[in-house]
N, C-alpha and C. Protein backbone atom coordinates (compact mmCIF):
# COMPACT_ATOMS: atom_id res chain seq x y z
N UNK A 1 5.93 -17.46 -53.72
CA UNK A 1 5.38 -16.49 -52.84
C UNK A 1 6.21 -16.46 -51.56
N UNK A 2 6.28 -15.61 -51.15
CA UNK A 2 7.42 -14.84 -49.79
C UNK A 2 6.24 -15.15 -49.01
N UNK A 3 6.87 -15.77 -47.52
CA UNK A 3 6.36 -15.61 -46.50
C UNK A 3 6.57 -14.46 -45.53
N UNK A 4 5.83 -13.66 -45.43
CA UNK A 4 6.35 -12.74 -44.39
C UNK A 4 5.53 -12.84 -42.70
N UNK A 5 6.64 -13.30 -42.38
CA UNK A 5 6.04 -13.41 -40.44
C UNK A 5 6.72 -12.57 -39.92
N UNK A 6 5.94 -11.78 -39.10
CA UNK A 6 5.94 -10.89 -37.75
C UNK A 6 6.71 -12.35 -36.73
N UNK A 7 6.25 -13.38 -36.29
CA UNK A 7 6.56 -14.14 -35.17
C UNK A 7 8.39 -14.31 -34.89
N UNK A 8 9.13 -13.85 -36.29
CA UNK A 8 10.48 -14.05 -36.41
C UNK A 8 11.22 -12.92 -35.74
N UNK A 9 10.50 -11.99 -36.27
CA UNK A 9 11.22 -10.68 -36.00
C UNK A 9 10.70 -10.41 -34.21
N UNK A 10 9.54 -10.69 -33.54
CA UNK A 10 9.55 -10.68 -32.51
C UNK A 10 10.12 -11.26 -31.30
N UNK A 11 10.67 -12.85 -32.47
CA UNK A 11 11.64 -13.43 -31.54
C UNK A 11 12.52 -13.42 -30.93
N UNK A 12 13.47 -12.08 -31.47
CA UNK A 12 14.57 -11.77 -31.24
C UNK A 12 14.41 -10.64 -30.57
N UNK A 13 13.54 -10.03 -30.27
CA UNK A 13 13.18 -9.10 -29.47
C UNK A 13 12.83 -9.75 -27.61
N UNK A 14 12.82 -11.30 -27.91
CA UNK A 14 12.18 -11.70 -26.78
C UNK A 14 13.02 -11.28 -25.40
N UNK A 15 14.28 -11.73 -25.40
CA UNK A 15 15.32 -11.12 -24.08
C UNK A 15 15.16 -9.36 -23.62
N UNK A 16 14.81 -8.89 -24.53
CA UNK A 16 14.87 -7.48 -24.41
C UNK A 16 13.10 -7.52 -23.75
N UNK A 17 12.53 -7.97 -24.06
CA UNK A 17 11.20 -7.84 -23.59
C UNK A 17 11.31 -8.65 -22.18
N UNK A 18 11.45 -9.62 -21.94
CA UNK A 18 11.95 -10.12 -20.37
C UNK A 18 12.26 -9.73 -19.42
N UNK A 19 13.64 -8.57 -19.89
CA UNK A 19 14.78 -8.43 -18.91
C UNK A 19 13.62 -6.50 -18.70
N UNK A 20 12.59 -6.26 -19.51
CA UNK A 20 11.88 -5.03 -19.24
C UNK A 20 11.05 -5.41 -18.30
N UNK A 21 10.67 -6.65 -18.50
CA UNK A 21 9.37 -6.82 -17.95
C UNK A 21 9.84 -7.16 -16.41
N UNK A 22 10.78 -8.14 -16.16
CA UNK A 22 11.90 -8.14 -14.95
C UNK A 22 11.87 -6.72 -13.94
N UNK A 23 12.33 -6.18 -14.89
CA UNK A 23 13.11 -4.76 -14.06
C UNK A 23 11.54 -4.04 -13.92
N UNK A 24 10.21 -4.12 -14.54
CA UNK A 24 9.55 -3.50 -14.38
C UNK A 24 9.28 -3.69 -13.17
N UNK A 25 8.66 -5.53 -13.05
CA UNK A 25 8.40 -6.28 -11.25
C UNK A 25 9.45 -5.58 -10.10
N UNK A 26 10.37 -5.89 -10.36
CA UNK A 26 11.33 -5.42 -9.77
C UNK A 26 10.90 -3.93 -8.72
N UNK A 27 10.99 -2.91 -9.84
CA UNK A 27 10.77 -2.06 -9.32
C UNK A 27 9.49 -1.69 -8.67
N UNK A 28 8.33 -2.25 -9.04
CA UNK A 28 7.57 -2.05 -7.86
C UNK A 28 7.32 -3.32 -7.01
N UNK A 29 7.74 -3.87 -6.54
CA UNK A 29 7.61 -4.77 -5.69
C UNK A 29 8.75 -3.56 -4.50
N UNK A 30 10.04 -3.23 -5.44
CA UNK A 30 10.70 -2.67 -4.71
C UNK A 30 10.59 -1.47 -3.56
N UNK A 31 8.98 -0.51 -3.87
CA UNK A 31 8.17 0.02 -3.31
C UNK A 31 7.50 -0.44 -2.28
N UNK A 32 7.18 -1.62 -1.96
CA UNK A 32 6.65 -1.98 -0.73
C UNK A 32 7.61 -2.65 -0.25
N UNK A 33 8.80 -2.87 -0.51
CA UNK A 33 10.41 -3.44 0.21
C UNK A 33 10.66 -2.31 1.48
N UNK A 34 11.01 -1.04 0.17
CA UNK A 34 11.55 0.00 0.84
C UNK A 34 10.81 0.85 1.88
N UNK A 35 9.40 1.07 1.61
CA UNK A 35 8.32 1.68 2.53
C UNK A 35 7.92 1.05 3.83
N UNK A 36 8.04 -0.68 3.63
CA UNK A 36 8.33 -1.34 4.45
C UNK A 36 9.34 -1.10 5.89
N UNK A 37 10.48 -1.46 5.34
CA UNK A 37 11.58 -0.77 6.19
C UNK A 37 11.77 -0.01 6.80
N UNK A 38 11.39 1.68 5.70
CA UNK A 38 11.14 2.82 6.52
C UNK A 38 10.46 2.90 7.25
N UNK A 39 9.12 2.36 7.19
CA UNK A 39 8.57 2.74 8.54
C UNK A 39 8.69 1.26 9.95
N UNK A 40 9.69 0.89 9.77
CA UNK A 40 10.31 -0.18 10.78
C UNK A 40 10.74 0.39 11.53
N UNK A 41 11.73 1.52 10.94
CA UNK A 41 12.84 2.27 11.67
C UNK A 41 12.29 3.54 11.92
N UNK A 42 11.43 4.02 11.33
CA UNK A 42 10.35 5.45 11.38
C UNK A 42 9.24 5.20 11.33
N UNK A 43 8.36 4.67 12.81
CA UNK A 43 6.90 4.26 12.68
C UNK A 43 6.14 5.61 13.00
N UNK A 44 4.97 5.32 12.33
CA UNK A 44 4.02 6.77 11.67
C UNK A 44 3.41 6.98 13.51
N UNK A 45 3.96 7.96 13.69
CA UNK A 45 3.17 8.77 14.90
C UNK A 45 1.88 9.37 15.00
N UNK A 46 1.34 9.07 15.82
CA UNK A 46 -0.16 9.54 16.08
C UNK A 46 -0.28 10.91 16.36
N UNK A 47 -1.37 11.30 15.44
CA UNK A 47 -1.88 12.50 15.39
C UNK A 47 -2.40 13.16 16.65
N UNK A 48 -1.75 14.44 16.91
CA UNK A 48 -2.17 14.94 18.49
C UNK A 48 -3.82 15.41 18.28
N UNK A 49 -4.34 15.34 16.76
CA UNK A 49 -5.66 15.96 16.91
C UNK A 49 -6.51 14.99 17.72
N UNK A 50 -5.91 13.75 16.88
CA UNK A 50 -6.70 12.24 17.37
C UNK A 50 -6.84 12.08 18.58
N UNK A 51 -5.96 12.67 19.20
CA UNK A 51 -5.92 11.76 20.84
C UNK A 51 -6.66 12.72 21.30
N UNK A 52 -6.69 14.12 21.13
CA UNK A 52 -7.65 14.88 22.02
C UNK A 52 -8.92 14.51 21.84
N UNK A 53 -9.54 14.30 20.60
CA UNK A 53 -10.69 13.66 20.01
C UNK A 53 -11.12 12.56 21.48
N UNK A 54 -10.21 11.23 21.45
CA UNK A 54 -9.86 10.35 21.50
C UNK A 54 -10.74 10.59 23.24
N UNK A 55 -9.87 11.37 23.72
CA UNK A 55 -9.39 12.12 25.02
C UNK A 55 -10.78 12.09 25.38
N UNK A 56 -11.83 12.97 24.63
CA UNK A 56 -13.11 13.90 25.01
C UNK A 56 -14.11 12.74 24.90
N UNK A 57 -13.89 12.16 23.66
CA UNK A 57 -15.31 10.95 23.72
C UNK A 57 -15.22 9.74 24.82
N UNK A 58 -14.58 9.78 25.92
CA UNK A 58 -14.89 8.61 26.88
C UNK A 58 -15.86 9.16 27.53
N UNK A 59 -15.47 10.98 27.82
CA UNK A 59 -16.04 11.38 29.16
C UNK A 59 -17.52 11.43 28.54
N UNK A 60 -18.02 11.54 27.45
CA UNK A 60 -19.53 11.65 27.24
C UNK A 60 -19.62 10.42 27.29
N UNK A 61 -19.25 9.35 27.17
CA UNK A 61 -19.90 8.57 27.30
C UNK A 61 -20.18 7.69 28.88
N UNK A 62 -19.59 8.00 29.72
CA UNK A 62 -19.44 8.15 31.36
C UNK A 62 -21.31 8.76 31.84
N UNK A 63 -21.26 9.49 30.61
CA UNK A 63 -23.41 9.89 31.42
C UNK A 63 -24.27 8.78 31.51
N UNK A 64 -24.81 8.88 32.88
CA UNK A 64 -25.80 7.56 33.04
C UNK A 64 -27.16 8.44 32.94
N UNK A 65 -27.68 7.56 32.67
CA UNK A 65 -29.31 7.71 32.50
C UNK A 65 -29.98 6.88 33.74
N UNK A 66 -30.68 7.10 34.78
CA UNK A 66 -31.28 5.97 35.61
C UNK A 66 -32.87 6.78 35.40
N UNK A 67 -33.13 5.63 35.97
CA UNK A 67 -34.68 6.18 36.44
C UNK A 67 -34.99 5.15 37.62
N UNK A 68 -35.61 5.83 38.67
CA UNK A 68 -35.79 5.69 39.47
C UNK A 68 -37.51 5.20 40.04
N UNK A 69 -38.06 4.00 40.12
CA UNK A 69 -39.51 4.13 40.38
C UNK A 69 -39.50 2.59 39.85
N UNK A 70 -40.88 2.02 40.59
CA UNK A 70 -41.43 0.64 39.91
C UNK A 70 -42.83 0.75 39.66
């Protein structure tokens, strides 16, 4: 009786499966390398909507409430 194993024929497949799985890490790790960087040299600017926002909510909050009496 013939043995037939799958485990032989996958063996030789193993370098080719490595050097995929390699280059897969690779490339996304390489995504937070590069996005990294860019914004080192190009940091994300603040939104002019924000600051007017930003701008308006101190002054409401500047209202006092007193009351006056004992």
């Amino acid at each position: 009786m013939k043995r037939s194993s799958t485990f032989n024929n996958l063996g030789g497949l193993q370098s080719l499966f490595f050097c995929a799985g390699i280059y897969a890490v690779s490339l996304f790790f390489s995504i937070f390398i590069c996005s990294a960087v860019f914004y080192a040299f190009n940091p994300r600017k603040s939104n002019p909507a924000s600051q007017s926002v930003s701008q308006v909510t101190p002054a409401a909050e500047k209202v006092m409430f007193a009351s006056v009496g004992k």
